[in-house]
Protein backbone atom coordinates (compact mmCIF):
# COMPACT_ATOMS: atom_id res chain seq x y z
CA UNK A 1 10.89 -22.65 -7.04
CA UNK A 2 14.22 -23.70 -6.87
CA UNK A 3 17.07 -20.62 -6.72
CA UNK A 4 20.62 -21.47 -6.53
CA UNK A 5 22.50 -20.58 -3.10
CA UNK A 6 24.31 -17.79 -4.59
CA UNK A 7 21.05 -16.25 -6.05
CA UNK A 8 19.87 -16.77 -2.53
CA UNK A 9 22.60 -14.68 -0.78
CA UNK A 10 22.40 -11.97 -3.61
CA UNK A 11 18.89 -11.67 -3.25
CA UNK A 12 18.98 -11.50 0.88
CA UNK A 13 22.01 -9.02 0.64
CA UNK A 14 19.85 -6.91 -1.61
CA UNK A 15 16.77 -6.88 0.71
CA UNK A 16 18.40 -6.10 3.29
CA UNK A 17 19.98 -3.16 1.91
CA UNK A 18 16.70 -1.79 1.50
CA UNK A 19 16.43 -2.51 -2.10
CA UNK A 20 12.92 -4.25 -2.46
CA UNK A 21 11.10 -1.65 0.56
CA UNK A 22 9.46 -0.47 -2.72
CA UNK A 23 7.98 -4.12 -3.30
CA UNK A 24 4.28 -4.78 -1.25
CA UNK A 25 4.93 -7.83 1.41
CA UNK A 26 2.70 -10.45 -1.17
CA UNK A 27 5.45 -10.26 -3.20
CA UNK A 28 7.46 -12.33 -1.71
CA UNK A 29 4.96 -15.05 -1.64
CA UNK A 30 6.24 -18.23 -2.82
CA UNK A 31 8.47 -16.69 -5.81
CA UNK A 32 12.17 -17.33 -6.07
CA UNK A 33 14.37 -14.57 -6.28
CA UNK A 34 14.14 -10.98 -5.92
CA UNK A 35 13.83 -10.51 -9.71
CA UNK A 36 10.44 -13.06 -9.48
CA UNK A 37 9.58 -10.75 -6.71
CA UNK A 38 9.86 -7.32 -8.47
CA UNK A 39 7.64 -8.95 -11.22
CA UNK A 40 5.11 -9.71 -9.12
CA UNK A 41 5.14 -6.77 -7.53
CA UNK A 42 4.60 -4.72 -10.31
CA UNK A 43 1.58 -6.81 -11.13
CA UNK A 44 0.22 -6.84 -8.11
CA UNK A 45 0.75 -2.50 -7.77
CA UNK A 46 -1.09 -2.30 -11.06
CA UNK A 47 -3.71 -4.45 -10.28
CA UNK A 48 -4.09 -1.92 -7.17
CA UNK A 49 -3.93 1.11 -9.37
CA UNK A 50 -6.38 0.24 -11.69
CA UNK A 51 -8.59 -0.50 -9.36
């Protein structure tokens, strides 16, 4: 997916502030920003929980 550059920055600036430790490693798999990311993160952690 394309994200714009300043999405980009936003999004790096905001991981690296510790914003996304929350977030399980897969996802971050080919998604485009960090909002994509916290979506798919939330389905993946209820996929695990209701397992």
């Amino acid at each position: 997916k394309l994200v714009d550059l300043k999405d980009t920055i936003k999004s790096f600036k905001a991981i690296m502030n510790g914003e996304a430790d929350d977030l399980p490693e897969g996802a971050f798999y080919m998604v485009g920003d960090l909002d994509s990311a916290r979506a798919k993160g939330e389905k993946i952690l209820a996929e695990l929980e209701g397992k």
